[in-house]
N, C-alpha and C. Protein backbone atom coordinates (compact mmCIF):
# COMPACT_ATOMS: atom_id res chain seq x y z
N UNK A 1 12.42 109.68 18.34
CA UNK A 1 12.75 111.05 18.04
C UNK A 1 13.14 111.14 16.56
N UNK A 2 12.65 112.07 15.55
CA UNK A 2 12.96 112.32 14.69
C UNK A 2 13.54 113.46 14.21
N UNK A 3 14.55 113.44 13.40
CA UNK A 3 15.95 114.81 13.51
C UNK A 3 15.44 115.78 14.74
N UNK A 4 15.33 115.15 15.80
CA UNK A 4 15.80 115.52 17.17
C UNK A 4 14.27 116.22 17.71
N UNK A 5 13.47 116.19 17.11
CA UNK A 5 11.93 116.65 17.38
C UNK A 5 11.44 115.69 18.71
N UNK A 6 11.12 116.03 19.40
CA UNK A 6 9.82 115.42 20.34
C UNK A 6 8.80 115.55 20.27
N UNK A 7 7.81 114.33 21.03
CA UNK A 7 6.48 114.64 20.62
C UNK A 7 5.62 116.05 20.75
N UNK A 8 6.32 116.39 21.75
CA UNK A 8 5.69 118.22 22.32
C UNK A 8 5.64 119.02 21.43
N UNK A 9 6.61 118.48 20.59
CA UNK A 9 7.21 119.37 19.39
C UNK A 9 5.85 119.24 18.16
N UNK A 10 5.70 118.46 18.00
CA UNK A 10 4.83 118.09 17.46
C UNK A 10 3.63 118.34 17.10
N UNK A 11 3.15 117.92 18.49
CA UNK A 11 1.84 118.77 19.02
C UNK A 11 2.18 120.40 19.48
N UNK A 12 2.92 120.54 19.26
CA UNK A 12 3.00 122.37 19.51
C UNK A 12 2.75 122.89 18.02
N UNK A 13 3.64 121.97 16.85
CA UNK A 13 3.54 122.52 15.91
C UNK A 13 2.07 122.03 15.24
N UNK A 14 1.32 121.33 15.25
CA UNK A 14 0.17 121.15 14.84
C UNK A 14 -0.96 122.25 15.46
N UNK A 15 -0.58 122.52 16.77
CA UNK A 15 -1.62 123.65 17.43
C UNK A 15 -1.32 124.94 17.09
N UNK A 16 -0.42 124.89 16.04
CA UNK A 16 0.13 126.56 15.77
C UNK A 16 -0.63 126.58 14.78
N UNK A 17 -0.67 125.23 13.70
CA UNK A 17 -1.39 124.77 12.30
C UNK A 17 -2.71 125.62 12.71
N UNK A 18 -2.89 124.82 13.72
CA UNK A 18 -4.70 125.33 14.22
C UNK A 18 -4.78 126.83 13.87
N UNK A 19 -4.38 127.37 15.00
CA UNK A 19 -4.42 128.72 14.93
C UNK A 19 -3.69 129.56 13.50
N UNK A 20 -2.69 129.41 13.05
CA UNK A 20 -2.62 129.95 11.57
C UNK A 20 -3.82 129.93 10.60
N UNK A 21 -4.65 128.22 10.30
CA UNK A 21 -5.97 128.16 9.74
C UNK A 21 -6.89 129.52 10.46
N UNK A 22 -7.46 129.32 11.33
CA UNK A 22 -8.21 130.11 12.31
C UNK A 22 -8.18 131.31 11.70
N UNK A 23 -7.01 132.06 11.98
CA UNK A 23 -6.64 133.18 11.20
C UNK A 23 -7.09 133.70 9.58
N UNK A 24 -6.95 132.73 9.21
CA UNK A 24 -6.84 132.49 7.49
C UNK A 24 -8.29 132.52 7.56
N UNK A 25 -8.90 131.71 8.15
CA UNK A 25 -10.56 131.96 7.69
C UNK A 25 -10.83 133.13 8.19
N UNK A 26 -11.03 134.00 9.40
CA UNK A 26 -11.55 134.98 9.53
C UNK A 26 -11.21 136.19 9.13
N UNK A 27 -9.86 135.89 8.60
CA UNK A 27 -9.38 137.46 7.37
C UNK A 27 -10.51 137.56 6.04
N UNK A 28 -10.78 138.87 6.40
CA UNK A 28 -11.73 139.49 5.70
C UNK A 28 -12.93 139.21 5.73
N UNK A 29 -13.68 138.33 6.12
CA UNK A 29 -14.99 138.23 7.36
C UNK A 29 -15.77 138.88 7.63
N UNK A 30 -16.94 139.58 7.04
CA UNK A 30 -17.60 140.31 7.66
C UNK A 30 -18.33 139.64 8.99
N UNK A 31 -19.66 140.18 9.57
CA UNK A 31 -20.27 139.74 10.58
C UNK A 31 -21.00 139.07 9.63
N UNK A 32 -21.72 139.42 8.41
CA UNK A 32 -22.64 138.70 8.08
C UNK A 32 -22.67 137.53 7.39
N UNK A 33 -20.79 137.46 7.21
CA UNK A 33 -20.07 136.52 6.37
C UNK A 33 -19.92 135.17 7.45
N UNK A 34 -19.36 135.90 8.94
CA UNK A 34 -19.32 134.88 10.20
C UNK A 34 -20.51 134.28 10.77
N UNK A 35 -21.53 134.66 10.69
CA UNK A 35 -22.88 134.41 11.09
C UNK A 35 -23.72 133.58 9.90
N UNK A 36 -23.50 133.64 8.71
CA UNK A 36 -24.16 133.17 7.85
C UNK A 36 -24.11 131.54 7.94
N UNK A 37 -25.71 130.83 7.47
CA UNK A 37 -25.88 129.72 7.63
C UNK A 37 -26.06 129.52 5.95
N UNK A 38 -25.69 128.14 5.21
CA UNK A 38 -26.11 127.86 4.38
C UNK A 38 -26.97 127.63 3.99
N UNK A 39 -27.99 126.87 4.58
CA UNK A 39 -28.87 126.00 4.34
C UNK A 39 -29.18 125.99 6.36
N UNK A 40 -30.74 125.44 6.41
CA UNK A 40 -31.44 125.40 7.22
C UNK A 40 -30.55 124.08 8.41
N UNK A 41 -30.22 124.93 9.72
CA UNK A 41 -30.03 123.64 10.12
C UNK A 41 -28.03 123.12 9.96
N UNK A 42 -27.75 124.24 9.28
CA UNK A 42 -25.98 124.10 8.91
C UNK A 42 -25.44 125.02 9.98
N UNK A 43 -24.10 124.87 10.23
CA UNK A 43 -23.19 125.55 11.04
C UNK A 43 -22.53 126.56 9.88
N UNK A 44 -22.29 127.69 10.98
CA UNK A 44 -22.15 128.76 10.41
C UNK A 44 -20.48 129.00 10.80
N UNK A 45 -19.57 130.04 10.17
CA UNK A 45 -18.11 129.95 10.32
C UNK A 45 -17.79 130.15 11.87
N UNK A 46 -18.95 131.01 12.29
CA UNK A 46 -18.46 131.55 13.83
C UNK A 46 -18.98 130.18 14.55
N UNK A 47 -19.58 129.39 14.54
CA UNK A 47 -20.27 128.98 15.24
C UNK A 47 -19.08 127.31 15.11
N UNK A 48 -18.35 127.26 13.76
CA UNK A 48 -17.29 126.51 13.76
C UNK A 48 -16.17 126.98 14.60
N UNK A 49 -15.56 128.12 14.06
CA UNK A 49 -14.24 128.44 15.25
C UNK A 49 -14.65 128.36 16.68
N UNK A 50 -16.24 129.29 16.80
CA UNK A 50 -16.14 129.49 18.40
C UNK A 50 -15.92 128.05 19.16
N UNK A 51 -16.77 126.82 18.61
CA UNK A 51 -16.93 125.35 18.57
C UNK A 51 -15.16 124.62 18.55
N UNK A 52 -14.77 124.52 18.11
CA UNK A 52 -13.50 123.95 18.09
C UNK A 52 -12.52 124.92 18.95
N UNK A 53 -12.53 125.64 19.07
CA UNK A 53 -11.74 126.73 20.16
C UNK A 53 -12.51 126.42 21.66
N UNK A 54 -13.43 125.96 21.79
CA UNK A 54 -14.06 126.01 23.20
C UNK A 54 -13.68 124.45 23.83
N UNK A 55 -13.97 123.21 22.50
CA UNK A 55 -13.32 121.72 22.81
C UNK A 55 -11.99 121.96 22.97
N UNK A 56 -10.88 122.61 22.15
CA UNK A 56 -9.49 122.87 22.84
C UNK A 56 -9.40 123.41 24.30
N UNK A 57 -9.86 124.58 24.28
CA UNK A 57 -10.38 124.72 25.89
C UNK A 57 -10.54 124.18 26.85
N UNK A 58 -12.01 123.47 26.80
CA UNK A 58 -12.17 122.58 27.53
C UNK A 58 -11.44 121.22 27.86
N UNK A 59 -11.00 120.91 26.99
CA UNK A 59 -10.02 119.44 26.86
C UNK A 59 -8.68 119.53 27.84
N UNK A 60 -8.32 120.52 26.92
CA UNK A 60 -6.81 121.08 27.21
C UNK A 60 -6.91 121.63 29.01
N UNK A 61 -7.68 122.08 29.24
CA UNK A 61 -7.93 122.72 30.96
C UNK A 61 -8.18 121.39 31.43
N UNK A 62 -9.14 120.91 30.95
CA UNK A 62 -9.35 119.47 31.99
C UNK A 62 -7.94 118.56 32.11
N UNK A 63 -7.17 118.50 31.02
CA UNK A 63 -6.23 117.26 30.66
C UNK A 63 -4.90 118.03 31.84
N UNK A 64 -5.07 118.86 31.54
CA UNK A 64 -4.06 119.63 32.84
C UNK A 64 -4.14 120.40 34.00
N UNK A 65 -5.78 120.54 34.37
CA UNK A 65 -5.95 120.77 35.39
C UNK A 65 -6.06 122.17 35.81
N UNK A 66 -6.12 122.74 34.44
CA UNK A 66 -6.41 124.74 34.13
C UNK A 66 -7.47 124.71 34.21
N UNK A 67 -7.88 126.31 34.68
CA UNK A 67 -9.25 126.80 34.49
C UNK A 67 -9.31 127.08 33.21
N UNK A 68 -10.80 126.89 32.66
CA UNK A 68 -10.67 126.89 31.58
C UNK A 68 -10.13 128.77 30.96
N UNK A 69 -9.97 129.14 29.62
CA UNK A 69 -9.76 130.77 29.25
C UNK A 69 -11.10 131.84 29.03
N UNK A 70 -12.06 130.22 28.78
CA UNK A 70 -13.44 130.72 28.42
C UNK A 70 -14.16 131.87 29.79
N UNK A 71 -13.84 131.03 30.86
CA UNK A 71 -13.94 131.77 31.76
C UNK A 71 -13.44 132.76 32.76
N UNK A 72 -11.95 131.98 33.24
CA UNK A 72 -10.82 133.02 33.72
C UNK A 72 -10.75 134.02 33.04
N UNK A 73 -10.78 134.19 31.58
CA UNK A 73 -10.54 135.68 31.05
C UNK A 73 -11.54 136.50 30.73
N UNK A 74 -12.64 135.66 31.09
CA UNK A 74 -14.26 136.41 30.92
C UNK A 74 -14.80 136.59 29.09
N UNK A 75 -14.33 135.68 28.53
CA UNK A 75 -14.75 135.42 27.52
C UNK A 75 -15.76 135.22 27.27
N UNK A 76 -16.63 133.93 27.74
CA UNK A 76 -18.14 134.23 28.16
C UNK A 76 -18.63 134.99 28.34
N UNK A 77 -18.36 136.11 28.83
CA UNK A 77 -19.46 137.35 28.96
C UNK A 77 -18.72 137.81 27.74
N UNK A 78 -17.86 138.32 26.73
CA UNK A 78 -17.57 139.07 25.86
C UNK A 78 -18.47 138.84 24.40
N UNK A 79 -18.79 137.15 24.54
CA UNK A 79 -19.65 137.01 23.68
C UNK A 79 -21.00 136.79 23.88
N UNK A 80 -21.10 136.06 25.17
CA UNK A 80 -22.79 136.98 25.54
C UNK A 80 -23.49 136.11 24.88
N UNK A 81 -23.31 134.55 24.61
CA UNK A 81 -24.19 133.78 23.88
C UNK A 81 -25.62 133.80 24.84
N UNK A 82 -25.65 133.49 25.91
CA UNK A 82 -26.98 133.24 26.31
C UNK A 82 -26.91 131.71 26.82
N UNK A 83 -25.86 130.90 26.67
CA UNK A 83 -25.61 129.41 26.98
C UNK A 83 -25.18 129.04 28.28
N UNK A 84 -25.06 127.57 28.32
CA UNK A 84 -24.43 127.24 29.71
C UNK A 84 -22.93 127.53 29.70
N UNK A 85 -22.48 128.06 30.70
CA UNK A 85 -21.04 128.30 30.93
C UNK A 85 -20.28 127.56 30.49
N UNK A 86 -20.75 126.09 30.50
CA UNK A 86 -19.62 124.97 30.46
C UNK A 86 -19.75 124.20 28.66
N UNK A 87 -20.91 125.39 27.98
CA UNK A 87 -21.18 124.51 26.26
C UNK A 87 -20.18 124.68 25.98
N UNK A 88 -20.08 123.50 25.11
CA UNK A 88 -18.71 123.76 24.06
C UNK A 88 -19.38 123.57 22.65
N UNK A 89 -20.64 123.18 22.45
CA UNK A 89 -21.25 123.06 21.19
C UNK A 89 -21.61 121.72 20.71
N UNK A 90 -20.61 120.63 21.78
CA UNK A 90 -21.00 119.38 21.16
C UNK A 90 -22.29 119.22 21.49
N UNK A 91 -23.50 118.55 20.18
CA UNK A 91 -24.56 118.40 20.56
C UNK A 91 -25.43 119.29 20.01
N UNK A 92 -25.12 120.06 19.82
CA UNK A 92 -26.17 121.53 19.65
C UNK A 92 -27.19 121.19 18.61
N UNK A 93 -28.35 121.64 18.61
CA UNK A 93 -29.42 121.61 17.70
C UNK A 93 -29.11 122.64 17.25
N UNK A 94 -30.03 122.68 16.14
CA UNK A 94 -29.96 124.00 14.79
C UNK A 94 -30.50 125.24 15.65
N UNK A 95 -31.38 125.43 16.45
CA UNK A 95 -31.23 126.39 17.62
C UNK A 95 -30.33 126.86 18.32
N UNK A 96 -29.60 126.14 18.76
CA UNK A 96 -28.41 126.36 19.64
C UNK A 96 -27.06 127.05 18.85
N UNK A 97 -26.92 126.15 17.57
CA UNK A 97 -25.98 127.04 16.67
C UNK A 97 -26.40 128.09 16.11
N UNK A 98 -27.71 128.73 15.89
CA UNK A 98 -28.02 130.10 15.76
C UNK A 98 -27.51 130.96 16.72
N UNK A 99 -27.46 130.31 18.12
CA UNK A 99 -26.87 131.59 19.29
C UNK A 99 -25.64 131.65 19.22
N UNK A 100 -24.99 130.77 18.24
CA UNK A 100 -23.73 131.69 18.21
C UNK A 100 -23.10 132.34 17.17
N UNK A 101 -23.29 133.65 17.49
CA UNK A 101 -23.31 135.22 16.15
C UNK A 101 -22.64 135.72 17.14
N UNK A 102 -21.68 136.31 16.30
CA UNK A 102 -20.60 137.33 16.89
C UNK A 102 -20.52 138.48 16.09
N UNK A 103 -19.98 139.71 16.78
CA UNK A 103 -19.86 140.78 15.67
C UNK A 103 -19.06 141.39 15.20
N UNK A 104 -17.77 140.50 15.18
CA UNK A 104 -16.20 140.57 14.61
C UNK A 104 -15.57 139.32 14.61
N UNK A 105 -14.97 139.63 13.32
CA UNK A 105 -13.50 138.37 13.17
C UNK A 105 -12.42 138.25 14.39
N UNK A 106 -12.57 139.34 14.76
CA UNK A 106 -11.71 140.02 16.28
C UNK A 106 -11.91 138.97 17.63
N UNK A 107 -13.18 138.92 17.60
CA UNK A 107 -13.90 138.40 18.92
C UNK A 107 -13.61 137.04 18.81
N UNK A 108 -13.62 136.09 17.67
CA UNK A 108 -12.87 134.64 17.13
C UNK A 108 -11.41 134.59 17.42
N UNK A 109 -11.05 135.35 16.45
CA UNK A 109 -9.47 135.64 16.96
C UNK A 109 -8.68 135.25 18.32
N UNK A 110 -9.77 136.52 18.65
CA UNK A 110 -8.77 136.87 20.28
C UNK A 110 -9.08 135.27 20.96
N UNK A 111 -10.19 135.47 21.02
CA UNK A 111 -10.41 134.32 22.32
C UNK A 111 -10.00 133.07 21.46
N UNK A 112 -9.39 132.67 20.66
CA UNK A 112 -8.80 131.27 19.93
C UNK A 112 -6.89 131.71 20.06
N UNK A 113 -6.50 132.83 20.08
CA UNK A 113 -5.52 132.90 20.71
C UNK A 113 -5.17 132.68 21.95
N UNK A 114 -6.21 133.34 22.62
CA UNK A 114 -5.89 133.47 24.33
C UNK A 114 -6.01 131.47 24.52
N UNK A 115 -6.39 130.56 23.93
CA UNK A 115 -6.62 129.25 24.17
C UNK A 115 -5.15 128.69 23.37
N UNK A 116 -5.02 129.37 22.55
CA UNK A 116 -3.73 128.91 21.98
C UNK A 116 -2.45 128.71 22.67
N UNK A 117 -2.22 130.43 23.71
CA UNK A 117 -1.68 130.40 24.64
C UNK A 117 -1.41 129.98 25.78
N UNK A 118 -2.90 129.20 25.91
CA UNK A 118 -2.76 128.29 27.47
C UNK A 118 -2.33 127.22 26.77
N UNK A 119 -2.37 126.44 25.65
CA UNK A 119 -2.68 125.58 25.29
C UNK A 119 -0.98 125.02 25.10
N UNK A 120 -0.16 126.20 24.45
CA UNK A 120 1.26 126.51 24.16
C UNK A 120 2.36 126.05 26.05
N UNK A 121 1.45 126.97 26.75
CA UNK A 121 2.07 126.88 27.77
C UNK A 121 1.96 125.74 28.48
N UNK A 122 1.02 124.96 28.52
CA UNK A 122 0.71 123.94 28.60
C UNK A 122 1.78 122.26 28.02
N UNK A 123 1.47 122.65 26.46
CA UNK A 123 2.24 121.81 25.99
C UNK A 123 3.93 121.68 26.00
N UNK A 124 4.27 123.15 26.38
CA UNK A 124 5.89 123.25 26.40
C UNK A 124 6.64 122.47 27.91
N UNK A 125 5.88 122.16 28.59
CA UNK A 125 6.20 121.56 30.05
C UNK A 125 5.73 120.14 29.97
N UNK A 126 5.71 119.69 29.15
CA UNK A 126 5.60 117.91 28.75
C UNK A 126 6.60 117.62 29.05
N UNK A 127 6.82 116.09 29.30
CA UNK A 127 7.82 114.88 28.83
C UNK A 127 6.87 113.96 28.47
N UNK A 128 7.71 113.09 27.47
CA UNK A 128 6.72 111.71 26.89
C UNK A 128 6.48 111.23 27.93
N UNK A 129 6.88 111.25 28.72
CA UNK A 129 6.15 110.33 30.02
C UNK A 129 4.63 110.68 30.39
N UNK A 130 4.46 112.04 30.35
CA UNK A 130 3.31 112.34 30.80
C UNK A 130 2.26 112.43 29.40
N UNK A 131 2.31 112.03 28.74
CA UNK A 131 1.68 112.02 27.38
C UNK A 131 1.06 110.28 27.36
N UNK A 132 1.75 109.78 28.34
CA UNK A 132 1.22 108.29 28.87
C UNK A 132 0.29 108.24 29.95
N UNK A 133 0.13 109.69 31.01
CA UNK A 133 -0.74 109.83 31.44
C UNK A 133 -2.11 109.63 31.34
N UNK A 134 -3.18 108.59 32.41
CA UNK A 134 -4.28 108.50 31.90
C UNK A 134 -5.56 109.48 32.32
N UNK A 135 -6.41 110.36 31.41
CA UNK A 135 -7.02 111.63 31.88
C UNK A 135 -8.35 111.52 31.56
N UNK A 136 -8.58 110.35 30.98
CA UNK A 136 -10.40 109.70 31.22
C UNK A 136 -10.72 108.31 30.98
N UNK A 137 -11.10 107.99 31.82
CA UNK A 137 -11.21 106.52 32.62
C UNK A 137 -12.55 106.23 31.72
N UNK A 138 -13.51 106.90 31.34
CA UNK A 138 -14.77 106.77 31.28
C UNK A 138 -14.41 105.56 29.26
N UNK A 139 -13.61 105.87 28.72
CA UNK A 139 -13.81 105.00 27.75
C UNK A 139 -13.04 103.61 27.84
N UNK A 140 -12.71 102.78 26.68
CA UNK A 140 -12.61 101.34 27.06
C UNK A 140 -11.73 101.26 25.97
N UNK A 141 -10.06 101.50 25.65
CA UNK A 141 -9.23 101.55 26.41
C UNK A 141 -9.43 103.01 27.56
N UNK A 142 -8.75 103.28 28.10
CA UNK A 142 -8.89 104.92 29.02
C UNK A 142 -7.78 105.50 27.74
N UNK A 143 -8.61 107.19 28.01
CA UNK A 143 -7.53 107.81 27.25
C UNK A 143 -6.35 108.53 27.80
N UNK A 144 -5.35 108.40 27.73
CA UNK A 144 -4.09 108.74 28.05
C UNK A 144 -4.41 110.15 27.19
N UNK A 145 -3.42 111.45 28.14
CA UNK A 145 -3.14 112.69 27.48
C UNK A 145 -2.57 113.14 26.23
N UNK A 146 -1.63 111.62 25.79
CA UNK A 146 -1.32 111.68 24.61
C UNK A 146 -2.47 111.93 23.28
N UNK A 147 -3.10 110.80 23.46
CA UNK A 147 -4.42 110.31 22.81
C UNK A 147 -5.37 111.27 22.92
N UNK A 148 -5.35 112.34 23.81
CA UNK A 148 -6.59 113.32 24.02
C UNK A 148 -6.07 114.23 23.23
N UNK A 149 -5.07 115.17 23.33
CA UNK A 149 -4.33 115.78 22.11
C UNK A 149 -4.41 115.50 20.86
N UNK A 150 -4.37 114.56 20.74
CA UNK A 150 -3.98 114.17 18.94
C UNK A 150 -5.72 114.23 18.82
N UNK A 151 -6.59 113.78 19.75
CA UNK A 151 -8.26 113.98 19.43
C UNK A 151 -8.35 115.34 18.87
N UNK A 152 -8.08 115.39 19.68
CA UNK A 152 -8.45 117.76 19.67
C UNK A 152 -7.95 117.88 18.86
N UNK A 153 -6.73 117.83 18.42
CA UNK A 153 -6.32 118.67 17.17
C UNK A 153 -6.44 118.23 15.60
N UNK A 154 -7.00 116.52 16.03
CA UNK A 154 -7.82 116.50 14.98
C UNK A 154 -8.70 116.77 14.35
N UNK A 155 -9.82 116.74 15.31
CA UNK A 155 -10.83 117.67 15.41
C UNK A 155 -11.20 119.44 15.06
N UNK A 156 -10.35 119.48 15.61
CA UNK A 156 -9.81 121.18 15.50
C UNK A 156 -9.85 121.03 13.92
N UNK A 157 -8.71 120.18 13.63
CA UNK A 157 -8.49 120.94 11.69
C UNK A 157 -9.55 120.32 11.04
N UNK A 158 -10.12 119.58 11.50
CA UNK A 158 -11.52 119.01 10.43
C UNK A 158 -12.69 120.49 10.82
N UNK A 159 -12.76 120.75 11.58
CA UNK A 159 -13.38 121.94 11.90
C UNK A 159 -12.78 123.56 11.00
N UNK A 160 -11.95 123.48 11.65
CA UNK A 160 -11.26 124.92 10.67
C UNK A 160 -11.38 124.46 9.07
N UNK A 161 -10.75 123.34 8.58
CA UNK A 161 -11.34 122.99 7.12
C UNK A 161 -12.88 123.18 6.44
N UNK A 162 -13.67 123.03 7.69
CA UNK A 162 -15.25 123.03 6.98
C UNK A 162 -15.23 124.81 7.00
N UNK A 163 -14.39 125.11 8.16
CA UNK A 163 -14.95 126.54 8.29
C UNK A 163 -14.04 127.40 7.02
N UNK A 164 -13.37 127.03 6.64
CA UNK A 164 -12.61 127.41 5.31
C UNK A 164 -13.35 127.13 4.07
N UNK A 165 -13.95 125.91 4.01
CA UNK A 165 -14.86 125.65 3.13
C UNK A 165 -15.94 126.65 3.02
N UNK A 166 -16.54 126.71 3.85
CA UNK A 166 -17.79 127.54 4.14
C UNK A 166 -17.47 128.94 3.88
N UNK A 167 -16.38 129.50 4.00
CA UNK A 167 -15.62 130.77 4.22
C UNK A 167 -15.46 130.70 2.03
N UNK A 168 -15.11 129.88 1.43
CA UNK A 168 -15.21 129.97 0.01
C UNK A 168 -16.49 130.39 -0.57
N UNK A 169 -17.38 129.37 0.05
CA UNK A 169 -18.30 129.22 -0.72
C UNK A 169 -19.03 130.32 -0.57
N UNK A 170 -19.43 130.75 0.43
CA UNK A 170 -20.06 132.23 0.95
C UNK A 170 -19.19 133.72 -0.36
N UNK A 171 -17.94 133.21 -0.35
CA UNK A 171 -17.43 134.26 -0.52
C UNK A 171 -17.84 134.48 -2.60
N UNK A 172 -17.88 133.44 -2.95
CA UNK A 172 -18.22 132.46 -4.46
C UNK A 172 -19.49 133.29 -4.64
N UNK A 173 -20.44 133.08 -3.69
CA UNK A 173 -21.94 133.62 -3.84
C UNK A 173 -22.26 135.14 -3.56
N UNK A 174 -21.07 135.34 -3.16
CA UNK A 174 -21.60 137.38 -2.75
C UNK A 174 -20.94 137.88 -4.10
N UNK A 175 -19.86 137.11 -5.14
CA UNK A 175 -19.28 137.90 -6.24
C UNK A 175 -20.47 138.22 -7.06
């Protein structure tokens, strides 16, 4: 414990990080600013948030046993990609990240909050004990819930960083 912090603490305050970034890139955003690809074959800002908001999702529901928000709150149909229920983006060909165009900073937003919030509620009902919990067998060590967290939200800010990046450079080329 450090000046009296726990790990929950921790990871609560890093997933707030998330979502503050999140925010920060899609202020002032047009659609054509969120949709825009650089170059042939690149990920586009929406296609970063929607992408790292759907692996928190998904992770975070599986690691605790939630439905995911993508679906309980009908998010999936709000954005209407045309995909499998269960994509989260890992994988996607330069096709696949074209289908995801949205037509507000709003529509990022919301549904990266509403994940924030499971994600919050989630993390506030820890003890380190259960952060020793093991929640996929499939790798070699298994990953404990601890270890799946600190994935995601690493992930997460290497993601929101490119999408900040991308969010400059776009913005550099329309002056």
């Amino acid at each position: 414990m450090v000046d009296g912090m726990h790990a929950k603490d921790i990871l609560i305050d890093g997933y707030g990080r998330i979502r503050e970034e999140v925010h920060a890139v899609v202020d002032g955003l047009t659609a054509e600013h969120l949709n825009a690809r650089p170059a042939p074959g690149a990920n586009s800002v929406a296609w970063l948030l929607w992408h790292l908001t759907r692996v928190q999702d998904d992770h975070v529901a599986d690691a605790f046993g939630l439905e995911q928000v993508w679906l309980a709150q009908g998010w999936e149909k709000r954005f209407g990609l045309g995909l499998r229920r269960d994509d989260t983006g890992y994988g996607h060909s330069p096709a696949q990240v074209a289908r995801v165009r949205v037509d507000s900073a709003g529509l990022l937003a919301g549904y990266h909050d509403a994940v924030h919030e499971q994600t919050l509620s989630a993390l506030h009902g820890l003890s380190a004990k259960d952060l020793e919990r093991i929640v996929d067998e499939r790798w070699d060590p298994p990953v404990s819930l601890g270890v799946r967290l600190v994935s995601v939200l690493s992930d997460d800010l290497q993601h929101v960083g490119q999408a900040a990046y991308l969010k400059g450079l776009l913005q550099s080329t329309a002056s």
